[in-house]
C-alpha atoms as a PDB file:
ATOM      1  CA  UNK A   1       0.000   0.000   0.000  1.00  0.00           C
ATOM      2  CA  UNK A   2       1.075   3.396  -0.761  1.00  0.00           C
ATOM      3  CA  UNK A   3       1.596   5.814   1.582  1.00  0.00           C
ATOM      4  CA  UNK A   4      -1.172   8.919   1.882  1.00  0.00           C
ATOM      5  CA  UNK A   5      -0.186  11.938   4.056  1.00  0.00           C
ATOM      6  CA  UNK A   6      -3.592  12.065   5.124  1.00  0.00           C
ATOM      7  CA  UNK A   7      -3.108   8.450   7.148  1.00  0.00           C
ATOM      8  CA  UNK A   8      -1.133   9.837   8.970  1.00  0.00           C
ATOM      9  CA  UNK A   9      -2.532  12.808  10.660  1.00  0.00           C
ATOM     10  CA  UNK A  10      -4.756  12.004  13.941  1.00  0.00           C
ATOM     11  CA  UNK A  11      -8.425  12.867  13.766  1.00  0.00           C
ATOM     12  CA  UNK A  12      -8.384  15.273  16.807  1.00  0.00           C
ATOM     13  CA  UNK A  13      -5.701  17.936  14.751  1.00  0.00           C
ATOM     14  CA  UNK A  14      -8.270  18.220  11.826  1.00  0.00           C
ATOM     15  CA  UNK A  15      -9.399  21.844  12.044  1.00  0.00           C
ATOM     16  CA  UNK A  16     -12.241  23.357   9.418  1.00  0.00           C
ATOM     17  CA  UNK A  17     -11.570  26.499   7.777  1.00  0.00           C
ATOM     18  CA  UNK A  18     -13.376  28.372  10.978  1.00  0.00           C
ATOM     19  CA  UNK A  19     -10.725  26.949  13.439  1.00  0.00           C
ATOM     20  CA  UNK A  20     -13.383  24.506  14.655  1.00  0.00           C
ATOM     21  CA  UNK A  21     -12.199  21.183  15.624  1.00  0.00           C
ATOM     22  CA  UNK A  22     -13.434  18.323  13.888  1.00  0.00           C
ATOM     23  CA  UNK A  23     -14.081  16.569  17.072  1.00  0.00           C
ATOM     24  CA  UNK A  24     -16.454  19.810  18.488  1.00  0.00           C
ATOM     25  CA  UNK A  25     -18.561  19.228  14.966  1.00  0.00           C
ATOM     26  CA  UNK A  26     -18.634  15.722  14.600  1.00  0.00           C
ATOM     27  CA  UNK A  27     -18.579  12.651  16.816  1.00  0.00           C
ATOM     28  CA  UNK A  28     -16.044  10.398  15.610  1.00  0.00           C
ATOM     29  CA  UNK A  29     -14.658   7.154  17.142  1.00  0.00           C
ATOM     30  CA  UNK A  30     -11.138   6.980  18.527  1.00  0.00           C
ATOM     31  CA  UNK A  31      -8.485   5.451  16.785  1.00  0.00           C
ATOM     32  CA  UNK A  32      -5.113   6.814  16.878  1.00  0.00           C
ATOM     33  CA  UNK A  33      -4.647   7.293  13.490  1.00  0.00           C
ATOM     34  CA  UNK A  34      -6.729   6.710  10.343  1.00  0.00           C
ATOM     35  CA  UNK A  35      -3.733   4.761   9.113  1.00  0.00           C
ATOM     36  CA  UNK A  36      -3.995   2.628  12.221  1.00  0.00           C
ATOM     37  CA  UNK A  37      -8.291   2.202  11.379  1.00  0.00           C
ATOM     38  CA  UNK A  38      -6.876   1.028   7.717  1.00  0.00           C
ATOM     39  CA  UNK A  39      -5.025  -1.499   9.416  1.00  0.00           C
ATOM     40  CA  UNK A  40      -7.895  -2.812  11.640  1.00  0.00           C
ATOM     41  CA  UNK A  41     -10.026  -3.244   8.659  1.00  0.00           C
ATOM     42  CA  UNK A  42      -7.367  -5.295   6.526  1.00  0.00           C
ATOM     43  CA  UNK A  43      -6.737  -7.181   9.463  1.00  0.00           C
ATOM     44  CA  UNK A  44     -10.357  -7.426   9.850  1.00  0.00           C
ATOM     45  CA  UNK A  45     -10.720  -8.789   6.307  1.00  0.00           C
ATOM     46  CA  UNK A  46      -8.179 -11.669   6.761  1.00  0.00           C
ATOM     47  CA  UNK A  47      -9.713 -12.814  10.106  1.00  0.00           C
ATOM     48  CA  UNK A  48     -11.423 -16.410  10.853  1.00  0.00           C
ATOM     49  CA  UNK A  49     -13.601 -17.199  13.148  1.00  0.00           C
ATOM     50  CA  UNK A  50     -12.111 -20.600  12.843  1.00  0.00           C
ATOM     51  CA  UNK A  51      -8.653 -18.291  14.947  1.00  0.00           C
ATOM     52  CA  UNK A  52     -11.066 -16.818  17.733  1.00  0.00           C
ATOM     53  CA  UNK A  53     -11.383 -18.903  21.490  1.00  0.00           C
ATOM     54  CA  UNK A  54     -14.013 -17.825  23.345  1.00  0.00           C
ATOM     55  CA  UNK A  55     -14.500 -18.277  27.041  1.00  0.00           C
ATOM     56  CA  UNK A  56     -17.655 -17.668  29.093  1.00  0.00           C
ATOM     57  CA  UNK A  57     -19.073 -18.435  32.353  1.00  0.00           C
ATOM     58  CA  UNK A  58     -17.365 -21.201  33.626  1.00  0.00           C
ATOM     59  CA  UNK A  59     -18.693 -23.384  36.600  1.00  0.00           C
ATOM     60  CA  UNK A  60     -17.000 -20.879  39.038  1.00  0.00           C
ATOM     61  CA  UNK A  61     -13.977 -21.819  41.127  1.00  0.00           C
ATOM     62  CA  UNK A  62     -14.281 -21.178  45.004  1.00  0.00           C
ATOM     63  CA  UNK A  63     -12.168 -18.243  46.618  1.00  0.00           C
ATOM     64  CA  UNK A  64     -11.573 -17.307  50.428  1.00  0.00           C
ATOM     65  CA  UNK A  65     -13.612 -13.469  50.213  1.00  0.00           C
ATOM     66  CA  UNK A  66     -10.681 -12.710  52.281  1.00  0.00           C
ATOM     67  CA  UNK A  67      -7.594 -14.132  54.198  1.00  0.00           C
ATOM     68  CA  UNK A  68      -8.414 -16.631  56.895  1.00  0.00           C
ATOM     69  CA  UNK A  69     -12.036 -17.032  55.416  1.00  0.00           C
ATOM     70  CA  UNK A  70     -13.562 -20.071  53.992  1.00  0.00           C
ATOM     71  CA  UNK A  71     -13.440 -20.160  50.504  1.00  0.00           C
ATOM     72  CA  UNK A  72     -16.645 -19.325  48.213  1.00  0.00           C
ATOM     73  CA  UNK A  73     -17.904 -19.821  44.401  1.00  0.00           C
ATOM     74  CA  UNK A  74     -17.752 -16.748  42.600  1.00  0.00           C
ATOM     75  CA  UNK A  75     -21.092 -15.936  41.263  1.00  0.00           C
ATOM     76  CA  UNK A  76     -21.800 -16.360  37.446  1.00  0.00           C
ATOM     77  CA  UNK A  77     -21.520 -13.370  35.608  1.00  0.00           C
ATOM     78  CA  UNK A  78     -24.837 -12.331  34.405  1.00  0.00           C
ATOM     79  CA  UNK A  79     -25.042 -12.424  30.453  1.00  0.00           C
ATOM     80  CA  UNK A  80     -21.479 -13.801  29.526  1.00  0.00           C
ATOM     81  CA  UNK A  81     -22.545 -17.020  28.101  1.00  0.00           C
ATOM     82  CA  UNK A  82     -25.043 -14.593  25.710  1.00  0.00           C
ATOM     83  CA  UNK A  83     -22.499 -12.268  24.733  1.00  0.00           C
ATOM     84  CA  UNK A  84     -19.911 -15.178  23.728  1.00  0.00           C
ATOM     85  CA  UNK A  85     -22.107 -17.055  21.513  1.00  0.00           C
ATOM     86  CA  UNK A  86     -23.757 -13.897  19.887  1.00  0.00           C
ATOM     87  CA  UNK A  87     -19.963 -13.466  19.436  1.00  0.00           C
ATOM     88  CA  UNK A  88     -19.501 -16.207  17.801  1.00  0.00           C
ATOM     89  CA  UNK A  89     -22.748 -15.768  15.185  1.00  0.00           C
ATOM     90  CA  UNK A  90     -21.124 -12.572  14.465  1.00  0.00           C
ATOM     91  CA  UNK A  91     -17.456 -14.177  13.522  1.00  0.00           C
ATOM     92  CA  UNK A  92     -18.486 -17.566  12.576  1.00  0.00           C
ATOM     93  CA  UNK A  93     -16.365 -19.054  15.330  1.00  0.00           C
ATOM     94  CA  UNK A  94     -16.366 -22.025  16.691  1.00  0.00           C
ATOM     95  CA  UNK A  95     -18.744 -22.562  19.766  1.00  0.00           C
ATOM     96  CA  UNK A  96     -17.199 -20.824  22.973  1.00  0.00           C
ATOM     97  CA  UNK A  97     -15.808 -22.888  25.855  1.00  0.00           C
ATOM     98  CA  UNK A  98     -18.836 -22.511  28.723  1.00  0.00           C
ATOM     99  CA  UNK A  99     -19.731 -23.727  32.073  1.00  0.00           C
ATOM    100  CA  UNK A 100     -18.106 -27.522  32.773  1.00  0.00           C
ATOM    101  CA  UNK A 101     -16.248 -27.255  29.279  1.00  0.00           C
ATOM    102  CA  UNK A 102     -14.461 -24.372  30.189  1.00  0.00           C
ATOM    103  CA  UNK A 103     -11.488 -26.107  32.053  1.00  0.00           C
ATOM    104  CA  UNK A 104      -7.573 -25.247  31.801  1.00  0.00           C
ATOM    105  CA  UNK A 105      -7.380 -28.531  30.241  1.00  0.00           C
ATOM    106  CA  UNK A 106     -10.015 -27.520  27.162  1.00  0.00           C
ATOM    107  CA  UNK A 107      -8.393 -24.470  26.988  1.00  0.00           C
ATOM    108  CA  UNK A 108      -4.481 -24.952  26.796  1.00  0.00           C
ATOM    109  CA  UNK A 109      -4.724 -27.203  23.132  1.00  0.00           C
ATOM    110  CA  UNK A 110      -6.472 -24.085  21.737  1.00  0.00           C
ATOM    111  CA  UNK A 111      -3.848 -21.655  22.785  1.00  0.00           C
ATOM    112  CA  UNK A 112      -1.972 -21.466  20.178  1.00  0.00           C
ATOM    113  CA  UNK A 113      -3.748 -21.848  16.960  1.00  0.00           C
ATOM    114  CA  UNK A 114      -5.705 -18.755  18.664  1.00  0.00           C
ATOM    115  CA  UNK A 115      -5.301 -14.924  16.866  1.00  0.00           C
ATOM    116  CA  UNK A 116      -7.815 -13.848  18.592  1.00  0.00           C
ATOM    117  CA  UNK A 117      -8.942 -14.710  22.508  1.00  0.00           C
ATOM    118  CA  UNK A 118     -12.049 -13.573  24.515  1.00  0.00           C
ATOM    119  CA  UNK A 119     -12.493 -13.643  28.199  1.00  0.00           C
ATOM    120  CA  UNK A 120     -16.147 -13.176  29.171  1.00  0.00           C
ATOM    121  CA  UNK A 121     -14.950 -14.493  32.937  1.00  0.00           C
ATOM    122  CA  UNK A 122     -13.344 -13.128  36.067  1.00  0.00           C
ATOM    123  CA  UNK A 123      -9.920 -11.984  36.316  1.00  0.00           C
ATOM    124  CA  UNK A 124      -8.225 -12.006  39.451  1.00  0.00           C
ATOM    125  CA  UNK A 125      -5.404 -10.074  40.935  1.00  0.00           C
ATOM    126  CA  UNK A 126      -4.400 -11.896  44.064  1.00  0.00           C
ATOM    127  CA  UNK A 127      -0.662 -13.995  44.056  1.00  0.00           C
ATOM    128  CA  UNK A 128      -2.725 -17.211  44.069  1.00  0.00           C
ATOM    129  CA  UNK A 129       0.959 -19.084  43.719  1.00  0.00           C
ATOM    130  CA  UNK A 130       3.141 -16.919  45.685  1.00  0.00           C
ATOM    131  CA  UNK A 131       5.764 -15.734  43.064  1.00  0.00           C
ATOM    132  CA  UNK A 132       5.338 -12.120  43.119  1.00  0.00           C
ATOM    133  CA  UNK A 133       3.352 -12.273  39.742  1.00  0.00           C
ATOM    134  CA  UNK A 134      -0.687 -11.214  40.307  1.00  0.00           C
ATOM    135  CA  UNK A 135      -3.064 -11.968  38.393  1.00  0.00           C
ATOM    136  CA  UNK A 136      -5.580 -15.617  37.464  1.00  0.00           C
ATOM    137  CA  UNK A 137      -8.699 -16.000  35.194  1.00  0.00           C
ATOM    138  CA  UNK A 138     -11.115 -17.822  36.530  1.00  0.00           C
ATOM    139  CA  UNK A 139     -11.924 -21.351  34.864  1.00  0.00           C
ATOM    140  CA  UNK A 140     -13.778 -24.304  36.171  1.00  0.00           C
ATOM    141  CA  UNK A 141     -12.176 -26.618  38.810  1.00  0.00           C
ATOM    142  CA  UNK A 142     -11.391 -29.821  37.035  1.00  0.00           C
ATOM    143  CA  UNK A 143     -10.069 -32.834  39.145  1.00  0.00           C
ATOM    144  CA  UNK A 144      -6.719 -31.305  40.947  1.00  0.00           C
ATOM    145  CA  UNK A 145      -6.664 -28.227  38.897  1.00  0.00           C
ATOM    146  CA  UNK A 146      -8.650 -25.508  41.078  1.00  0.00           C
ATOM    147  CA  UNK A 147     -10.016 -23.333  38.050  1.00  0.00           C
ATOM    148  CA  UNK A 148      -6.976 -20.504  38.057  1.00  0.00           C
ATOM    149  CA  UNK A 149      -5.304 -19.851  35.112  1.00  0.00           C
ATOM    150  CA  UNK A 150      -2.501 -18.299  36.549  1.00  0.00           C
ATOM    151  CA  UNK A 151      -0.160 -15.194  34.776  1.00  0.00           C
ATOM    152  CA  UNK A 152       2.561 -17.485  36.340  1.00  0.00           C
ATOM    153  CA  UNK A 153       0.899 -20.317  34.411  1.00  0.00           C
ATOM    154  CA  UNK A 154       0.664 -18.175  31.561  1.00  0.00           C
ATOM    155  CA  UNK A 155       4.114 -17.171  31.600  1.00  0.00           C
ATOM    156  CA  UNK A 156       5.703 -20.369  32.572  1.00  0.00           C
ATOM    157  CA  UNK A 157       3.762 -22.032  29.038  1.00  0.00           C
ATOM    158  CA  UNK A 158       4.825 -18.608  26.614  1.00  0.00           C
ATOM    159  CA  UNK A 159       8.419 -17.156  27.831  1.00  0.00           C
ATOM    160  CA  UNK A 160       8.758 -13.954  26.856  1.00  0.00           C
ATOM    161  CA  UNK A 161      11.233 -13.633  23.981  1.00  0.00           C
ATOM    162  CA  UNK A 162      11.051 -17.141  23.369  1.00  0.00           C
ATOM    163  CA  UNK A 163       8.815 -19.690  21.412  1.00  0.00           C
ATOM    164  CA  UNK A 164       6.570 -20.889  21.328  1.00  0.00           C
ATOM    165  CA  UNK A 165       4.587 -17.858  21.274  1.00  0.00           C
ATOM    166  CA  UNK A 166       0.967 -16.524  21.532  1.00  0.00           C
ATOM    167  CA  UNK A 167      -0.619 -15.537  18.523  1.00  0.00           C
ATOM    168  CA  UNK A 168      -3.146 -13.808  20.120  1.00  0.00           C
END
């Protein structure tokens, strides 16, 4: 593609002839550049739904409301199951990973033939493992596996810097 001067200015300098800001006249939708938006839509034109994972409302792991207290299910999240699968009509993706399917063990073989991954679950921020690193999504509990997909976890399967890598 050849380059156009005009991709490359940001919506929000565009002035009218009146010294009016294109953004006081008009409401547009951010993007930071219109080259970037040109991007998006080639992207968007070479994009399966066949490369999108979707994740919704799993059978909730349990998780102490605080230190010392006995630990709880999280509560489903209202209209996350809906919002995956009209999702998925809209990309002609597979069928989203929900309640019991929606297990660490469904999920890691998807990984990485994934370009494109939604979350319609919790995400945590507690140290669930100890190692200074934050952070889970909540899956369901499966047999030992207590529902946390840990950023540990996350970072222990993709090293930064080193393959294999995320496509997503």
């Amino acid at each position: 593609m050849e380059s156009l001067p005009l991709l490359q200015v940001p919506f929000p300098a565009l002035i009218d002839i009146y010294g009016k800001y294109l953004i006081e006249k008009h409401t547009i939708a951010v993007t930071p550049s219109i080259k970037y938006l040109n991007i998006s839509r080639e992207q968007k034109r070479n994009f399966s739904g066949n490369e999108m994972l979707l994740v919704a409302n799993p059978n909730m792991p349990s998780i102490p409301p605080a230190v010392g207290k006995t630990p709880q299910p999280l509560p489903p999240i209202a209209n996350a199951e809906q919002e995956v699968l009209e999702i998925a009509q809209l990309f002609k993706a597979k069928p989203p990973l929900t309640g019991n399917k929606a297990t660490k063990a469904a999920l890691l073989p998807l990984l990485p033939k994934a370009h494109s991954i939604h979350f319609a679950t919790y995400t945590l921020l507690d140290d669930f493992k100890w190692m200074g690193l934050p952070g889970a999504i909540a899956l369901t509990p499966f047999g030992t596996d207590n529902g946390l997909f840990t950023a540990s976890e996350i970072l222990e399967l993709y090293p930064p810097q080193k393959s294999p890598r995320l496509q997503a």
